[in-house]
Protein backbone atom coordinates (compact mmCIF):
# COMPACT_ATOMS: atom_id res chain seq x y z
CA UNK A 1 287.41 106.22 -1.76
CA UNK A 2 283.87 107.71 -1.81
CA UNK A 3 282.40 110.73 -1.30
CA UNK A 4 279.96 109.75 1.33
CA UNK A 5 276.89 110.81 -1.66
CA UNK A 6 278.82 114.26 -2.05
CA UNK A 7 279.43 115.55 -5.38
CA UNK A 8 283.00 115.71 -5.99
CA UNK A 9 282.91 119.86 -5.12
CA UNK A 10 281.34 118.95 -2.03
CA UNK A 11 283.85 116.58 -0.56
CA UNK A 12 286.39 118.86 -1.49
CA UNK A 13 284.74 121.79 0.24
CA UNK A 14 283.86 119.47 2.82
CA UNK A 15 287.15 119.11 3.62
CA UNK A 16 288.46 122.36 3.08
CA UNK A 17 290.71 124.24 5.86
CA UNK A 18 288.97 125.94 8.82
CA UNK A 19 288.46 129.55 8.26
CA UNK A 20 287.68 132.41 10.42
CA UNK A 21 286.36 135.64 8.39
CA UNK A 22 285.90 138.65 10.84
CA UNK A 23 284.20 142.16 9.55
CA UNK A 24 281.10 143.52 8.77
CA UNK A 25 279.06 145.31 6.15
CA UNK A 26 279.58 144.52 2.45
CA UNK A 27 283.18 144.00 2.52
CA UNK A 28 282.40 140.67 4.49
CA UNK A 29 280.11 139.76 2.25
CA UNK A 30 281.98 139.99 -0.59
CA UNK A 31 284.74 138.15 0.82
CA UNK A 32 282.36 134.81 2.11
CA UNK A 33 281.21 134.31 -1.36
CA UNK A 34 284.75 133.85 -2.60
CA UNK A 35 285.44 131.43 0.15
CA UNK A 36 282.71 129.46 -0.38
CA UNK A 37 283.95 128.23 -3.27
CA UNK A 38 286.81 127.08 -1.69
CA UNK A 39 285.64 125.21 1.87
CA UNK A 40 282.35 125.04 3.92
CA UNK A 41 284.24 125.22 7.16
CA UNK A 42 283.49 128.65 7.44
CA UNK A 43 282.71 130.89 10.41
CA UNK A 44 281.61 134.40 9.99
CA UNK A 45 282.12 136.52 13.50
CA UNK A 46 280.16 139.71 12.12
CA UNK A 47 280.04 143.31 13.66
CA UNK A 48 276.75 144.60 15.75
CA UNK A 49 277.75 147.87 16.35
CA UNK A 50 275.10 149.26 13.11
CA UNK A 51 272.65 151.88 14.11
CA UNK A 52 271.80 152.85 10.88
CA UNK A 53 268.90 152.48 8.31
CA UNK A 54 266.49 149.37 8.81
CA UNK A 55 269.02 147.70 11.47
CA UNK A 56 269.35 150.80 13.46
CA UNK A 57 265.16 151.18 13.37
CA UNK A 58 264.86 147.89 14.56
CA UNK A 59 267.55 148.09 17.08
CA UNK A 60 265.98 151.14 18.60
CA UNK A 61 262.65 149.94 18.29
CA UNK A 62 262.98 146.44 19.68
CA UNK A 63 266.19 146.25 21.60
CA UNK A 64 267.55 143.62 19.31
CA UNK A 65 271.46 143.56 18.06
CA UNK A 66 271.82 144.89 14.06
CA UNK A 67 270.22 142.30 12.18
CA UNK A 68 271.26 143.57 9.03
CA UNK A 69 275.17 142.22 8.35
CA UNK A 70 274.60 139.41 9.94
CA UNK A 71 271.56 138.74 7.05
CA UNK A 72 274.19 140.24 4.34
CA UNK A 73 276.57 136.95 5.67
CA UNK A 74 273.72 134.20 5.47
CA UNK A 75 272.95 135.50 1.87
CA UNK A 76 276.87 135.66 1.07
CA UNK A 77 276.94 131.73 2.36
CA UNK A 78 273.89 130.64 0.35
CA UNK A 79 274.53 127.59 -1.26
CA UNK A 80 272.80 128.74 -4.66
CA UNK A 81 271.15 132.05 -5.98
CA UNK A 82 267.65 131.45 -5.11
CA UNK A 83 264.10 133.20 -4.96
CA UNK A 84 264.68 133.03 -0.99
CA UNK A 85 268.19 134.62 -1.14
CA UNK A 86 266.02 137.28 -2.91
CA UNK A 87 263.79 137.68 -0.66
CA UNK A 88 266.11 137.97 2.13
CA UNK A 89 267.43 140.90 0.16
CA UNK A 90 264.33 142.75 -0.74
CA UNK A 91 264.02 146.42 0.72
CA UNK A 92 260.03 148.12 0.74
CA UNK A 93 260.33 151.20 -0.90
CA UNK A 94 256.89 152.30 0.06
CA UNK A 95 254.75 151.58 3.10
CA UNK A 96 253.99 153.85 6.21
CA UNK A 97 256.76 152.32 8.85
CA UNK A 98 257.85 149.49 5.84
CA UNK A 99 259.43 151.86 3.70
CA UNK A 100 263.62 151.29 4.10
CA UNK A 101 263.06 148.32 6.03
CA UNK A 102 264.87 144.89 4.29
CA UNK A 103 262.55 141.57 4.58
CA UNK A 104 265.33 139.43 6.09
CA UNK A 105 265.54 141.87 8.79
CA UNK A 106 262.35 141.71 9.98
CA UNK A 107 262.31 137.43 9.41
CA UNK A 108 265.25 137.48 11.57
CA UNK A 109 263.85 139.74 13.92
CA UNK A 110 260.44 137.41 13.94
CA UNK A 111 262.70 134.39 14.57
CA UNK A 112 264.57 135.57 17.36
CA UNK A 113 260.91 136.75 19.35
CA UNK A 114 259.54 133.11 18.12
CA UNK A 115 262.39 130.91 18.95
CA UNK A 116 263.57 133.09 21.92
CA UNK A 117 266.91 134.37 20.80
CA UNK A 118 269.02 135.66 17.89
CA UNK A 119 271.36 132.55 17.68
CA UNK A 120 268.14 130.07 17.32
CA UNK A 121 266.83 132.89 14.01
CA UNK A 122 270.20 132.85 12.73
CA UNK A 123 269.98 129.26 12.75
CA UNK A 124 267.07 128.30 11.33
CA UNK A 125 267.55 130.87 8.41
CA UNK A 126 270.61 129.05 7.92
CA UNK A 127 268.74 125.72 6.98
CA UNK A 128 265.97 127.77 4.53
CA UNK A 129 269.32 128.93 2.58
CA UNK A 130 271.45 126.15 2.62
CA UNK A 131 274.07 127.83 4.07
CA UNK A 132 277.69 126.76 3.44
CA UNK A 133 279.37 127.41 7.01
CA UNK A 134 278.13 129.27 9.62
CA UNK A 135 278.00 133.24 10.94
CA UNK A 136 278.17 134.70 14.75
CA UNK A 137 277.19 137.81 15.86
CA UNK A 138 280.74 139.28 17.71
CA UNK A 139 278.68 139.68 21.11
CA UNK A 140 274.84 139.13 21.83
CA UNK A 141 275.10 141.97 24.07
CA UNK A 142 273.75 145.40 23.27
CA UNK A 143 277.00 147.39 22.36
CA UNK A 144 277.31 151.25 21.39
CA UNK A 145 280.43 152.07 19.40
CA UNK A 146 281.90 155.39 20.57
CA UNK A 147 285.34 157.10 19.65
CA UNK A 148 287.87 159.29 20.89
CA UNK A 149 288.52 162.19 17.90
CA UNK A 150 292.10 163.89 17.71
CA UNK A 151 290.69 167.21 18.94
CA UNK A 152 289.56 164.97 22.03
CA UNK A 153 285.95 165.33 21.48
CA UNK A 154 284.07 162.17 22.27
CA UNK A 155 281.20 160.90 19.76
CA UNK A 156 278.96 158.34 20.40
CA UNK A 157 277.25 155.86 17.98
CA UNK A 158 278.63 154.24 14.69
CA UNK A 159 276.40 157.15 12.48
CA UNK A 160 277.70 159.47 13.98
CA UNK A 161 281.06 158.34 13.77
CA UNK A 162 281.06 158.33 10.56
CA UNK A 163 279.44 161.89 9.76
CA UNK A 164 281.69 163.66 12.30
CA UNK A 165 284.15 166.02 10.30
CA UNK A 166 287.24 165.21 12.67
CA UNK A 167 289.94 162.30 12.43
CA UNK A 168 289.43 159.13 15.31
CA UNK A 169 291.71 158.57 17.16
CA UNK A 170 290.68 155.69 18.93
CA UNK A 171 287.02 153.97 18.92
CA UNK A 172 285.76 151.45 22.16
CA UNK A 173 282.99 149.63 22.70
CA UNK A 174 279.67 150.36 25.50
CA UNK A 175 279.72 148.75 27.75
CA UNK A 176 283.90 147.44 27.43
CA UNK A 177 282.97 143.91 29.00
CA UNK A 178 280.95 142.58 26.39
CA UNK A 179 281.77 139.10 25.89
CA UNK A 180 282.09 136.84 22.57
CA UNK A 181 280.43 133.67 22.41
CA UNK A 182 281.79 130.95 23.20
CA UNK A 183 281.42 128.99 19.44
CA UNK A 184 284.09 132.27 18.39
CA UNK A 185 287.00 131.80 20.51
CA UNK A 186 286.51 128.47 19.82
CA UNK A 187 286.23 128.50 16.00
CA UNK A 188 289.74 130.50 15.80
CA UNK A 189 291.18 128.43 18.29
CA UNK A 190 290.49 125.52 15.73
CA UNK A 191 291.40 128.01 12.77
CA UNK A 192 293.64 127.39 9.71
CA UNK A 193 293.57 130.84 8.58
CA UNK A 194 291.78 134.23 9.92
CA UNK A 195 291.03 136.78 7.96
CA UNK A 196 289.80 140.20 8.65
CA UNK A 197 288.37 142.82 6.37
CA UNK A 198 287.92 144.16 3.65
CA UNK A 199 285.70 146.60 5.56
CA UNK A 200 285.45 150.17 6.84
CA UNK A 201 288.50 150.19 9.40
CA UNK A 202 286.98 151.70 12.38
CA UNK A 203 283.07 150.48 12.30
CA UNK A 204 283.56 147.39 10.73
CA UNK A 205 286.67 145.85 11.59
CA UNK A 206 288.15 146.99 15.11
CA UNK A 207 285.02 146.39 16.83
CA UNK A 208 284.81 142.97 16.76
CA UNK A 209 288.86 142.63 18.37
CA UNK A 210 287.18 144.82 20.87
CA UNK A 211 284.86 142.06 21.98
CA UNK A 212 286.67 140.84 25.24
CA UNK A 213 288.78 138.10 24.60
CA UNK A 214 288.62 137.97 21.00
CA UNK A 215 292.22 139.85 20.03
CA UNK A 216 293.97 137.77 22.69
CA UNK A 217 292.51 134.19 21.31
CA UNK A 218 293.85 135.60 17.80
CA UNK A 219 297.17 136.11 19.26
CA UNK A 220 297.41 132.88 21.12
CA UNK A 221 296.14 130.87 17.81
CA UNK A 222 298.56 129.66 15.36
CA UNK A 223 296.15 130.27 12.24
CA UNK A 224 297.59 132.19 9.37
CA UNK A 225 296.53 135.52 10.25
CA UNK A 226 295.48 137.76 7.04
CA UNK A 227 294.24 141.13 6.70
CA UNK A 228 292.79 142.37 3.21
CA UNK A 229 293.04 145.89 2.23
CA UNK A 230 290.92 148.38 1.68
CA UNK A 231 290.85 149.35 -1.95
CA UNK A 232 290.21 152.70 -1.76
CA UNK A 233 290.73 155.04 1.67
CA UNK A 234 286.56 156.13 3.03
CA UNK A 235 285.60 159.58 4.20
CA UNK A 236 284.77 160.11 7.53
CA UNK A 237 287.25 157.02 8.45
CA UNK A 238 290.42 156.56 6.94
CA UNK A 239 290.86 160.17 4.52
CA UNK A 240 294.66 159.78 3.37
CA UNK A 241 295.52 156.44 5.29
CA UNK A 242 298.31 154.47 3.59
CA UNK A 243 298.56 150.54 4.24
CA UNK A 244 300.84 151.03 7.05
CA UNK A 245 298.47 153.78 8.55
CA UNK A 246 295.40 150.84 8.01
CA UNK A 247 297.74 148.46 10.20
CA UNK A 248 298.81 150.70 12.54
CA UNK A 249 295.00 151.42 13.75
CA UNK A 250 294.52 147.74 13.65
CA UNK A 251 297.62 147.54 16.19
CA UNK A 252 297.00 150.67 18.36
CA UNK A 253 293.93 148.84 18.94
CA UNK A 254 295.13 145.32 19.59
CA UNK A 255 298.85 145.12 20.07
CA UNK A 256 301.17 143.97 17.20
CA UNK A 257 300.85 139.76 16.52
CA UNK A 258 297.60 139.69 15.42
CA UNK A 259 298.07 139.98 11.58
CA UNK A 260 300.88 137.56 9.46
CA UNK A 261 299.84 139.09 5.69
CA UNK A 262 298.11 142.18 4.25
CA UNK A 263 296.65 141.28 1.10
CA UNK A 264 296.44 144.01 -1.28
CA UNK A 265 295.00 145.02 -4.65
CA UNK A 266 297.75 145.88 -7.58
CA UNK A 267 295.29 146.42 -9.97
CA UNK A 268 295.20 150.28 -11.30
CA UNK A 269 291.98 152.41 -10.88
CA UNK A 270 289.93 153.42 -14.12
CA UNK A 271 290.58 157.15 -14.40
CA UNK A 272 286.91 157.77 -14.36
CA UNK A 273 286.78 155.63 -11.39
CA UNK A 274 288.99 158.05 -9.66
CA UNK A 275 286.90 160.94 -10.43
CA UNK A 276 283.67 159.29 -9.50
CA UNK A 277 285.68 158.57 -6.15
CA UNK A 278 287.96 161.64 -5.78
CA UNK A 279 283.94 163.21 -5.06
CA UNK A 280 283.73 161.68 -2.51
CA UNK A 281 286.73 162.32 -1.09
CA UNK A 282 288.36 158.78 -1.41
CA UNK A 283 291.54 157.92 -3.20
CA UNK A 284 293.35 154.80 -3.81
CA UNK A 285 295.06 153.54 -0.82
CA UNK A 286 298.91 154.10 -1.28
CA UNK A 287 300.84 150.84 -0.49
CA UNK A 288 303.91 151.98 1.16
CA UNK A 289 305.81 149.22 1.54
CA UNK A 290 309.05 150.61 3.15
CA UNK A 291 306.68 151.07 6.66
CA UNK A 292 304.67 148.17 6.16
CA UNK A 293 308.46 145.95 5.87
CA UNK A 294 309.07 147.24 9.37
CA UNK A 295 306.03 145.72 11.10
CA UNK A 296 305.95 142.60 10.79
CA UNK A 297 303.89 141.61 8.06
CA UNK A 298 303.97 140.13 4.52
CA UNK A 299 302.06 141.49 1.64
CA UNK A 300 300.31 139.52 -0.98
CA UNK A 301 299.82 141.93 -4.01
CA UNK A 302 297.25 140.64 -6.40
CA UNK A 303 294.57 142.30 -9.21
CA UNK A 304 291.61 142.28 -7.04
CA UNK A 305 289.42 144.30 -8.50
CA UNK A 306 286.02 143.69 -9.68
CA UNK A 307 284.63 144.52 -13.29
CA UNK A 308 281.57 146.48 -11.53
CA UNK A 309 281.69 150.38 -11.89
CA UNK A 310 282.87 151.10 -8.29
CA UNK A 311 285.86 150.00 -7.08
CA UNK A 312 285.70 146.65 -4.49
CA UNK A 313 286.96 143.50 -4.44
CA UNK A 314 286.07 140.92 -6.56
CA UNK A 315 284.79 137.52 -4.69
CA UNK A 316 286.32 135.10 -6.86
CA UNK A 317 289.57 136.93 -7.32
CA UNK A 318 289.67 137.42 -3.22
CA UNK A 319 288.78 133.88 -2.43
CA UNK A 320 291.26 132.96 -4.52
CA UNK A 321 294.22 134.43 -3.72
CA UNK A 322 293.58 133.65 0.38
CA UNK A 323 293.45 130.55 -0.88
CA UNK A 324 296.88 130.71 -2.53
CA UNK A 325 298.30 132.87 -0.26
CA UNK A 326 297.10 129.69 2.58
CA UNK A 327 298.70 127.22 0.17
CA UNK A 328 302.12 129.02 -0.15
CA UNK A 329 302.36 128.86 3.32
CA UNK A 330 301.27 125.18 3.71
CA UNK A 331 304.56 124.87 1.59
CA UNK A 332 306.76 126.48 3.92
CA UNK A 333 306.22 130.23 2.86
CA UNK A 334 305.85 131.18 5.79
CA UNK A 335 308.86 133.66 6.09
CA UNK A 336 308.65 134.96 2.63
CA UNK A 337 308.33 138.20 1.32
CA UNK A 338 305.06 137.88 -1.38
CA UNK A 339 304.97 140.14 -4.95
């Protein structure tokens, strides 16, 4: 049979299972360019809750939603390394009211005033880069992340969430009725597999289930649900969280049934790593297994870790084992237990 003038990668990716990756920041990033090697029927629903750096200035400046991990996605799903992927990625590190602002940024920004809307930018940058699948903002409305602390003080803004000294309790989104769009209930309707993270818990992650709708069409879809890890636990978000303390904030947020595996890293931590890391207040996440066994979920333990000097995932080693992890169940897995 032939491959319609597709290379022989193509047609396989072509016809490659439906995948759902939900997160934000570099984690998401990170895991889209493992994927891609495996499928281009990929749909990226990414966080706009950033009020930080370049996206924050614009946000604030222009009333637009966070431009920046949404460009961090369309450079992840590039079909090659290019000059444009480049420039998409260049920062100005001089320039009165340039300086800290990232090029792709301000071309999506441009876009969205010449064609009339975000979507329409994110689209056409999709065709300069060749992009292998496709990536949705989790709401096109202009949302504030706030959150509840344990001492009951209330902070507002995804910054300042992360720079306040006390533990969250809860975060929620302003205004609560935001609304998805329609293209994301309907990609994880149509989902083989969903995966969320790797990505900072509470600003990356839980927002988007916060989007009305969106935790209730993962619980009503019968896509392998997966969640990866974090590597390492993040000050200001997660300071001495376990796994099970990861996927209980996940559930206190959205009700057990959302999540089928936990993928997780088994790969040691360079000693210098660790006190690089320990710095910055971060340690290793601790897998506890004995709580994790009593919710519901089955954990895929794998060497994940990247040969860079910091400790994150490594693309190829992440797209790979979803990809194995999605093929064990294809094979009637389903109900085991995974080493």
């Amino acid at each position: 049979m032939g491959t319609g003038g597709l290379t022989p990668k193509e047609w396989v990716r072509e016809r490659g299972p439906r995948v759902v990756a939900v997160g934000g920041g570099t984690g998401l990033s990170v895991l889209l360019r493992g994927l891609k090697r495996y499928t281009s029927n990929l749909t990226a629903v990414v966080t706009v809750t950033d009020d930080g750096g370049s996206s924050g200035r614009l946000r604030g400046e222009l009333g637009v939603i966070p431009p920046g991990d949404i460009r961090n996605c369309l450079v992840a799903l590039a079909e090659t390394e290019t000059l444009m992927d480049r420039v998409f990625d260049h920062r100005f590190q001089a320039g009165q009211g340039l300086k800290g602002h990232n090029l792709g940024n301000l071309l999506l920004v441009a876009l969205a005033e010449i064609t009339g809307d975000m979507m329409s930018a994110i689209k056409e940058v999709s065709k300069v880069l060749a992009v292998r699948g496709r990536v949705l903002p989790s709401t096109l409305k202009e949302v504030v992340l706030a959150a509840e602390m344990r001492n009951g003080v209330f902070v507002t803004g995804e910054t300042a969430i992360r720079n306040c000294q006390e533990a969250i309790k809860r975060v929620f989104l302003v205004p609560s009725e935001c609304k998805p769009l329609v293209e994301t209930l309907t990609a994880i309707a149509e989902a083989d597999v969903v995966v969320l993270g790797p990505g900072s818990l509470y600003t990356s992650i839980v927002p988007n289930l916060l989007v009305k709708g969106v935790t209730e069409a993962l619980r009503e879809s019968t896509a392998v649900k997966i969640y990866v890890a974090n590597i390492m636990t993040e000050r200001g978000e997660t300071e001495d969280f376990t796994l099970a303390d990861h996927l209980a904030a996940i559930y206190e947020h959205t009700g057990e049934g959302v999540i089928d595996y936990i993928i997780v890293n088994n790969q040691p931590i360079p000693a210098e790593m660790l006190h690089r890391y320990a710095v910055e207040e971060a340690s290793p996440v601790v897998i506890d297994l004995d709580r994790v066994a009593g919710m519901k979920v089955k954990v895929v333990g794998e060497d994940l870790l990247s040969d860079s000097d910091v400790a994150w995932h490594d693309p190829i080693k992440l797209g790979r084992t979803v990809f194995n992890t999605i093929s064990r169940v294809e094979q009637g897995a389903r109900n085991e237990f995974l080493s």
